[in-house]
N, C-alpha and C. Protein backbone atom coordinates (compact mmCIF):
# COMPACT_ATOMS: atom_id res chain seq x y z
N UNK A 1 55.55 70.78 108.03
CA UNK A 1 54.46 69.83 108.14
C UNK A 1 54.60 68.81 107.01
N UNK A 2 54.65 67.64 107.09
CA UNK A 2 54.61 66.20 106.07
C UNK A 2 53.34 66.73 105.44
N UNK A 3 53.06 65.86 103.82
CA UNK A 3 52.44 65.75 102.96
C UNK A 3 50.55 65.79 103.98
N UNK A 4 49.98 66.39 102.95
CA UNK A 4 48.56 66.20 103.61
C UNK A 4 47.58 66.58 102.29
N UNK A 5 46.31 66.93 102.67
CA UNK A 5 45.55 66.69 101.68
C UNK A 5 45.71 68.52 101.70
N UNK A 6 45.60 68.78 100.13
CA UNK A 6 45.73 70.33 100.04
C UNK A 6 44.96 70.84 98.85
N UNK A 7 44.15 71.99 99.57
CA UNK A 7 43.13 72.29 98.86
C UNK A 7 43.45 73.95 98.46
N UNK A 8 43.07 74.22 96.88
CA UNK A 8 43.37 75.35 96.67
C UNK A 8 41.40 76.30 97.15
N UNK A 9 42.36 77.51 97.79
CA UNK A 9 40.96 78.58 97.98
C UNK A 9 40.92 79.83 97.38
N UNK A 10 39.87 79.86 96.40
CA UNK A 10 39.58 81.10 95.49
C UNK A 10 38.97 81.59 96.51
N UNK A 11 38.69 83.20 96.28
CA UNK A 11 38.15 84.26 97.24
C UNK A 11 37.93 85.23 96.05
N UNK A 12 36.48 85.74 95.68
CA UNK A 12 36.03 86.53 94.59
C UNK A 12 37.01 88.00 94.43
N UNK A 13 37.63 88.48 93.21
CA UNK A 13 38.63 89.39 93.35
C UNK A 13 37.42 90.60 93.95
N UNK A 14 38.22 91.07 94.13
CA UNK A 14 37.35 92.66 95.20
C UNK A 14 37.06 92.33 96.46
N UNK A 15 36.92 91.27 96.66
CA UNK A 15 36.66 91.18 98.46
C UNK A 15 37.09 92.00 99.07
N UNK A 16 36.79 92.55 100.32
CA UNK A 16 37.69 93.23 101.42
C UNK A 16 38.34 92.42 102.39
N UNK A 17 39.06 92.62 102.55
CA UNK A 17 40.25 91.12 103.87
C UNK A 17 40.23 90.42 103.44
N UNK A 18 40.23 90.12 102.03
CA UNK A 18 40.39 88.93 101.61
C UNK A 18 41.46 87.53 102.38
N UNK A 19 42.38 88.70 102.96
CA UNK A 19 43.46 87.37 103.36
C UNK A 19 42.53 87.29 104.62
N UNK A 20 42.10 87.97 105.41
CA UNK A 20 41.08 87.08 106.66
C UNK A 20 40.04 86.42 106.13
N UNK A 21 39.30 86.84 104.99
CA UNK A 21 37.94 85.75 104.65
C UNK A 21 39.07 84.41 104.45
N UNK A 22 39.94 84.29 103.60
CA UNK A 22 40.50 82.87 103.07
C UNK A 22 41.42 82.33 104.85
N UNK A 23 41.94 82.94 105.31
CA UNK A 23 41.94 81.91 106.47
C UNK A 23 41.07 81.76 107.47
N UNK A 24 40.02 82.30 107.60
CA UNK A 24 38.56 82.21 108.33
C UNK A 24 37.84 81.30 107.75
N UNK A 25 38.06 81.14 106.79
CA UNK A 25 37.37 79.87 105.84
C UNK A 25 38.15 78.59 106.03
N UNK A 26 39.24 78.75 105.64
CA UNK A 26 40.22 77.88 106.02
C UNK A 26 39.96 77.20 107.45
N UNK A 27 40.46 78.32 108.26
CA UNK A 27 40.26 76.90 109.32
C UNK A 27 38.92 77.30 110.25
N UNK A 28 37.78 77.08 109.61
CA UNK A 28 36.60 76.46 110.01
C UNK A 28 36.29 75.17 109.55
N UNK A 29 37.08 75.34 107.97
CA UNK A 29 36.22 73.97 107.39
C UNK A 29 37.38 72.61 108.30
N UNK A 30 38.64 73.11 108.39
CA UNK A 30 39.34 72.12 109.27
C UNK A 30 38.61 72.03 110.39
N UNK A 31 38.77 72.67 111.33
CA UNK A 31 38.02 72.64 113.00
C UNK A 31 36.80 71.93 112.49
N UNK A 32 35.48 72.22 111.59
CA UNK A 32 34.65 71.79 111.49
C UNK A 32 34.85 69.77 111.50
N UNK A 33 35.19 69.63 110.62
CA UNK A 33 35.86 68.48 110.12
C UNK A 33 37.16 67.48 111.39
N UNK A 34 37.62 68.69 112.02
CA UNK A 34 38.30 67.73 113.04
C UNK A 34 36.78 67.19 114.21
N UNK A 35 35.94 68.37 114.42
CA UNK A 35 35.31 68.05 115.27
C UNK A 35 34.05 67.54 115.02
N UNK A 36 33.84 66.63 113.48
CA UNK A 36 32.98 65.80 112.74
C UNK A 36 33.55 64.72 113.03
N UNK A 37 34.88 64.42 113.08
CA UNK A 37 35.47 63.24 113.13
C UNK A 37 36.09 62.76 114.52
N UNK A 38 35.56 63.92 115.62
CA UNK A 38 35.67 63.26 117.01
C UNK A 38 38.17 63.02 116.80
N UNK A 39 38.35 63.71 116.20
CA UNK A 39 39.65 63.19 116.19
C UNK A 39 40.61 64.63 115.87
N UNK A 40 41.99 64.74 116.33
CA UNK A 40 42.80 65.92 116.11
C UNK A 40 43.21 66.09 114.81
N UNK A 41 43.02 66.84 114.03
CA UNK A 41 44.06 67.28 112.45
C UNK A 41 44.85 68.44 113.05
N UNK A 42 45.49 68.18 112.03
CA UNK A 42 47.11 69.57 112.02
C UNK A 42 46.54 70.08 110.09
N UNK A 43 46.58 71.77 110.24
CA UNK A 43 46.48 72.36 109.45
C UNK A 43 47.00 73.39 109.45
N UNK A 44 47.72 73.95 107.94
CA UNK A 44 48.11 75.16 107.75
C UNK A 44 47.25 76.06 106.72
N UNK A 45 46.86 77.59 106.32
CA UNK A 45 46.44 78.24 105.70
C UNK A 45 47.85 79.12 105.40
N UNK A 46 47.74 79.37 103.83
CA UNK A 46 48.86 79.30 102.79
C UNK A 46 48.53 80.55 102.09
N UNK A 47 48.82 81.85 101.73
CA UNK A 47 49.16 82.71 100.85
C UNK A 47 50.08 82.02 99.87
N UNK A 48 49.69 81.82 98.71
CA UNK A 48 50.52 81.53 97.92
C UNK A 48 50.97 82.85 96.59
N UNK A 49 52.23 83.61 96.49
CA UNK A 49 52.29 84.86 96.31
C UNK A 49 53.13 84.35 94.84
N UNK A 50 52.69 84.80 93.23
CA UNK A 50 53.25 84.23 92.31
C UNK A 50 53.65 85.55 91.56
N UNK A 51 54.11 85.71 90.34
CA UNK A 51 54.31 86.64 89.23
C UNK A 51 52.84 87.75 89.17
N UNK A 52 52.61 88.47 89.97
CA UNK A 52 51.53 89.23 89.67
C UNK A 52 49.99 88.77 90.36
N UNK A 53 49.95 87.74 90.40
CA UNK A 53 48.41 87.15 91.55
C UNK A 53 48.81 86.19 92.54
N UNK A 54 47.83 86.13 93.57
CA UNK A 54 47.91 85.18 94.48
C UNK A 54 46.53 83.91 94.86
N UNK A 55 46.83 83.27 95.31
CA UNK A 55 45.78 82.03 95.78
C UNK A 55 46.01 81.79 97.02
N UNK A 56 45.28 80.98 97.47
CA UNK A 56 44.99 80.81 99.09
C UNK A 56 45.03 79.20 99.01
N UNK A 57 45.50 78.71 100.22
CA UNK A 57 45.58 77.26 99.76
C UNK A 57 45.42 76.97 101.50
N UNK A 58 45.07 75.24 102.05
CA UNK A 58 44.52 75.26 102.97
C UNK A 58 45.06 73.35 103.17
N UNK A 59 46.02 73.52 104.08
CA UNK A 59 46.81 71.83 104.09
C UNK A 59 46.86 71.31 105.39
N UNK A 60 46.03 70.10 105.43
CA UNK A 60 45.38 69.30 106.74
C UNK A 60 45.98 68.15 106.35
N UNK A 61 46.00 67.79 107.93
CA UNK A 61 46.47 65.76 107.98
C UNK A 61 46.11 65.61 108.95
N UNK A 62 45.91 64.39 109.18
CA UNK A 62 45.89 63.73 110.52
C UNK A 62 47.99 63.37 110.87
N UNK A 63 47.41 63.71 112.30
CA UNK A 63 49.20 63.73 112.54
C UNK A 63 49.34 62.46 113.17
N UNK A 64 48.72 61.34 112.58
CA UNK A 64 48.83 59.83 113.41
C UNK A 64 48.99 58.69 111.99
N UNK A 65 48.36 58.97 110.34
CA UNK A 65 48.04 58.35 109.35
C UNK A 65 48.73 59.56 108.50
N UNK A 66 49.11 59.04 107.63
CA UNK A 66 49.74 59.06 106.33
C UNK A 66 48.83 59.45 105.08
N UNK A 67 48.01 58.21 105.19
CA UNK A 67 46.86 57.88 104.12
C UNK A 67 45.31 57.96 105.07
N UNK A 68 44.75 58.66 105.30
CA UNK A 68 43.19 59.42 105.10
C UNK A 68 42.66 59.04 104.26
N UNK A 69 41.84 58.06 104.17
CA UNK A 69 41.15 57.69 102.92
C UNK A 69 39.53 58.87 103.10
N UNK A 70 39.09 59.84 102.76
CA UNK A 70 37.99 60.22 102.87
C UNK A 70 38.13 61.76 103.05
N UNK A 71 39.23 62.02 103.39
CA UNK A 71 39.74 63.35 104.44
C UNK A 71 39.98 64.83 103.20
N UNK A 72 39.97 64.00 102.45
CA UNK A 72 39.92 65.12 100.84
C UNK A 72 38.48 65.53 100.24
N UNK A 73 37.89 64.44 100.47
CA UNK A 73 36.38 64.27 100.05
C UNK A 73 35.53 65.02 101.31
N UNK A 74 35.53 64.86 102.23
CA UNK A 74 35.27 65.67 103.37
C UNK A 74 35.19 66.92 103.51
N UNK A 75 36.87 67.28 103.21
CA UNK A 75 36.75 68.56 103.46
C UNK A 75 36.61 69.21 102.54
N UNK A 76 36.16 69.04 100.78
CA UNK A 76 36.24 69.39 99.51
C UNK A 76 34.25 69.66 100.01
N UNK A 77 33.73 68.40 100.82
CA UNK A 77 32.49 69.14 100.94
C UNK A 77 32.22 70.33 102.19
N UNK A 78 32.74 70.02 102.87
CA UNK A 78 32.84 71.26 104.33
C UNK A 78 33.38 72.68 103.43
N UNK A 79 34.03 73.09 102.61
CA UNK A 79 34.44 74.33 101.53
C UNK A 79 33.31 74.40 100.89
N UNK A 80 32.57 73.96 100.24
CA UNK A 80 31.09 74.10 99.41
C UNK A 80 30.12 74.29 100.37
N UNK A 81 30.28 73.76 101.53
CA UNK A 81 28.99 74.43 102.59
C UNK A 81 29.48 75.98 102.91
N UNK A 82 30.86 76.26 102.99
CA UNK A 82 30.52 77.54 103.15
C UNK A 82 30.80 78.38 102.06
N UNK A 83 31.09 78.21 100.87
CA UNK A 83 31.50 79.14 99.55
C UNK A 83 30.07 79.71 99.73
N UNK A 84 28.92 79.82 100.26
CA UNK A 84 27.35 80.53 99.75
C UNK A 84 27.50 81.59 100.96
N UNK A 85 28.22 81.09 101.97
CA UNK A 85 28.47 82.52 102.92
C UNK A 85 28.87 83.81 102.42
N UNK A 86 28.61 84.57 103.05
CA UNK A 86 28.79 86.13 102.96
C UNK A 86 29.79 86.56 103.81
N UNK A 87 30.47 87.71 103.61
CA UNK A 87 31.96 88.08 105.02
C UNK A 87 31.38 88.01 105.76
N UNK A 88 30.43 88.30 106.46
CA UNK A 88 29.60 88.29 107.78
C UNK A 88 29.20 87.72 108.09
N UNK A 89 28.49 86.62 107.39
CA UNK A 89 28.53 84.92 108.22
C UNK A 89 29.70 84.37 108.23
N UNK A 90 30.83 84.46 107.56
CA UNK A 90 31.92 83.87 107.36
C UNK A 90 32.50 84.40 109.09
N UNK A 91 32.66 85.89 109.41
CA UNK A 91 33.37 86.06 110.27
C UNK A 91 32.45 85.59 111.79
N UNK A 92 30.95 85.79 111.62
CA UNK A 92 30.28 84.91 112.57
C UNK A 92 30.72 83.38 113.05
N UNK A 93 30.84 82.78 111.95
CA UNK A 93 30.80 81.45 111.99
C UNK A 93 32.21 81.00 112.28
N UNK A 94 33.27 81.95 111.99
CA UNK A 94 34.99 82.06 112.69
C UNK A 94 34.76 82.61 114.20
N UNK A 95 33.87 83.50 114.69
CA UNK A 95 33.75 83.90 115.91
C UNK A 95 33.23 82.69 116.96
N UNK A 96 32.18 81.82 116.86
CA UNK A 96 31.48 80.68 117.32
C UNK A 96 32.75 79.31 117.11
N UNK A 97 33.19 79.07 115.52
CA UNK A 97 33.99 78.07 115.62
C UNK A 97 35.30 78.39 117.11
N UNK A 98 35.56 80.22 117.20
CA UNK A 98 36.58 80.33 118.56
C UNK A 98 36.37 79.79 119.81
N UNK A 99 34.95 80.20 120.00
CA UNK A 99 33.89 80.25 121.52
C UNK A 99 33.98 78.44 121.61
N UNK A 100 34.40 77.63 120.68
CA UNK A 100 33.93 76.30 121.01
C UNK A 100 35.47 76.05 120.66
N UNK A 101 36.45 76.61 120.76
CA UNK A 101 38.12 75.94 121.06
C UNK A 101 38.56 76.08 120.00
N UNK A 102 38.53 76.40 118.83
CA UNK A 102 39.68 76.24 117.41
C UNK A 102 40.73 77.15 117.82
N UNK A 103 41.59 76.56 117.21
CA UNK A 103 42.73 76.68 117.65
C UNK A 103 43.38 77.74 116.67
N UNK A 104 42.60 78.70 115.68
CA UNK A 104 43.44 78.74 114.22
C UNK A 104 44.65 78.74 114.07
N UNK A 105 45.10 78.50 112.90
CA UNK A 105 46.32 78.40 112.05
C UNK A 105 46.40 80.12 111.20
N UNK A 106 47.62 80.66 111.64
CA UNK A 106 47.61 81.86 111.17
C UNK A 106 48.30 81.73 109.43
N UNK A 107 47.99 83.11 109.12
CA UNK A 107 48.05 82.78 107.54
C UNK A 107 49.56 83.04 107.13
N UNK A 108 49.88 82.03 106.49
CA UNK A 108 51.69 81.92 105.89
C UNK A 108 51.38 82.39 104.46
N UNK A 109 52.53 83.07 104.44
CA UNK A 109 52.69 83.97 103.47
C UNK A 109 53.89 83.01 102.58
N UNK A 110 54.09 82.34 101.30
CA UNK A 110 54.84 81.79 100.98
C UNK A 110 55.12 82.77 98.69
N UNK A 111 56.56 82.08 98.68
CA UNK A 111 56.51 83.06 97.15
C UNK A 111 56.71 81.66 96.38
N UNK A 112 56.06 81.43 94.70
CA UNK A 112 56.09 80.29 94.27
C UNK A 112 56.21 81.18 92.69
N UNK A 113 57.44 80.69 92.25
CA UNK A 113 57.46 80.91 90.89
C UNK A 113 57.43 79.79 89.83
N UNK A 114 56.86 80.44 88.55
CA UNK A 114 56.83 79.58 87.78
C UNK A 114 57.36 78.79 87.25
N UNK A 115 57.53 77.16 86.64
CA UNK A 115 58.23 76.62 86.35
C UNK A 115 58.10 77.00 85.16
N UNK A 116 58.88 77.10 84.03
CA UNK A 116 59.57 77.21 82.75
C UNK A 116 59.52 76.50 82.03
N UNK A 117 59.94 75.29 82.82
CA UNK A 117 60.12 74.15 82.02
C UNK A 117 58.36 73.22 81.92
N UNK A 118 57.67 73.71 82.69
CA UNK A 118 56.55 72.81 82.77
C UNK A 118 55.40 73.93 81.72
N UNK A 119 55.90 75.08 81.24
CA UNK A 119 55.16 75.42 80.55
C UNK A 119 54.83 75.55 79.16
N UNK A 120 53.37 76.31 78.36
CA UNK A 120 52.68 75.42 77.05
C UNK A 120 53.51 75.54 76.19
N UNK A 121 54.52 76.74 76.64
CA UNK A 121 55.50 77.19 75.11
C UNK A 121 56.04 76.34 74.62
N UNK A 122 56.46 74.98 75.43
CA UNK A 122 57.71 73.85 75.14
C UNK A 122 56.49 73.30 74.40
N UNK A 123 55.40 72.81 74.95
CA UNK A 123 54.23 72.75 73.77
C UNK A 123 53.97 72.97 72.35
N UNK A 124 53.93 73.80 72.37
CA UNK A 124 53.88 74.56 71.45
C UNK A 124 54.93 75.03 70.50
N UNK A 125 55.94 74.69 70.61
CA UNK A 125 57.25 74.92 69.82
C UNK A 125 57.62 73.30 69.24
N UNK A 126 57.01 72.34 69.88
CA UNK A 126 57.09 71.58 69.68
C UNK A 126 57.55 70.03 69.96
């Protein structure tokens, strides 16, 4: 998938399914947002797997524009409407976003190690 707007997703440590709450979240707030804007997005939901922890990450575009002017801001607020959910509205509100066509994006599992060179030690040594 080309460049798109990409949003990192925390999920409180201890959750249960955590990897289904973070792509149930994931692509509602897309579907939500494609079907706010009357228009198609392309999205992926991202395991991002590092040295010992992981993050969830969540990458939309429109597959017609490049540049989305708004489409970051959008969906940065569609994630804050549902961060106050609970797993059980979360998986409600993934069950209803189905019943009305989403399409989800299943969750990719990807490995990302650290850069070396981009870290504080070179800082710090001087």
């Amino acid at each position: 998938m080309a460049s798109g707007v990409e949003l990192d997703i925390g999920v409180r440590e201890g959750t249960q399914n955590e990897d289904f709450i973070a792509m149930a979240v994931a692509n509602i707030a897309a579907f939500s947002l494609e079907k706010e804007r009357g228009e198609g997005l392309q999205w992926q939901v991202i395991r991002v797997d590092s040295e010992g922890h992981h993050h969830f990450r969540l990458v939309v575009r429109h597959p017609d524009r490049a540049l989305d002017i708004g489409l970051k801001h959008a969906l940065e607020r569609e994630m804050n409407r549902l961060s106050s959910m609970d797993a059980a509205a979360v998986r409600k509100e993934y069950e209803r976003c189905g019943r009305e066509g989403m399409k989800p994006s299943r969750l990719r599992h990807v490995s990302e190690h650290p850069d070396v060179w981009r870290d504080d030690f070179w800082n710090w040594i001087g």
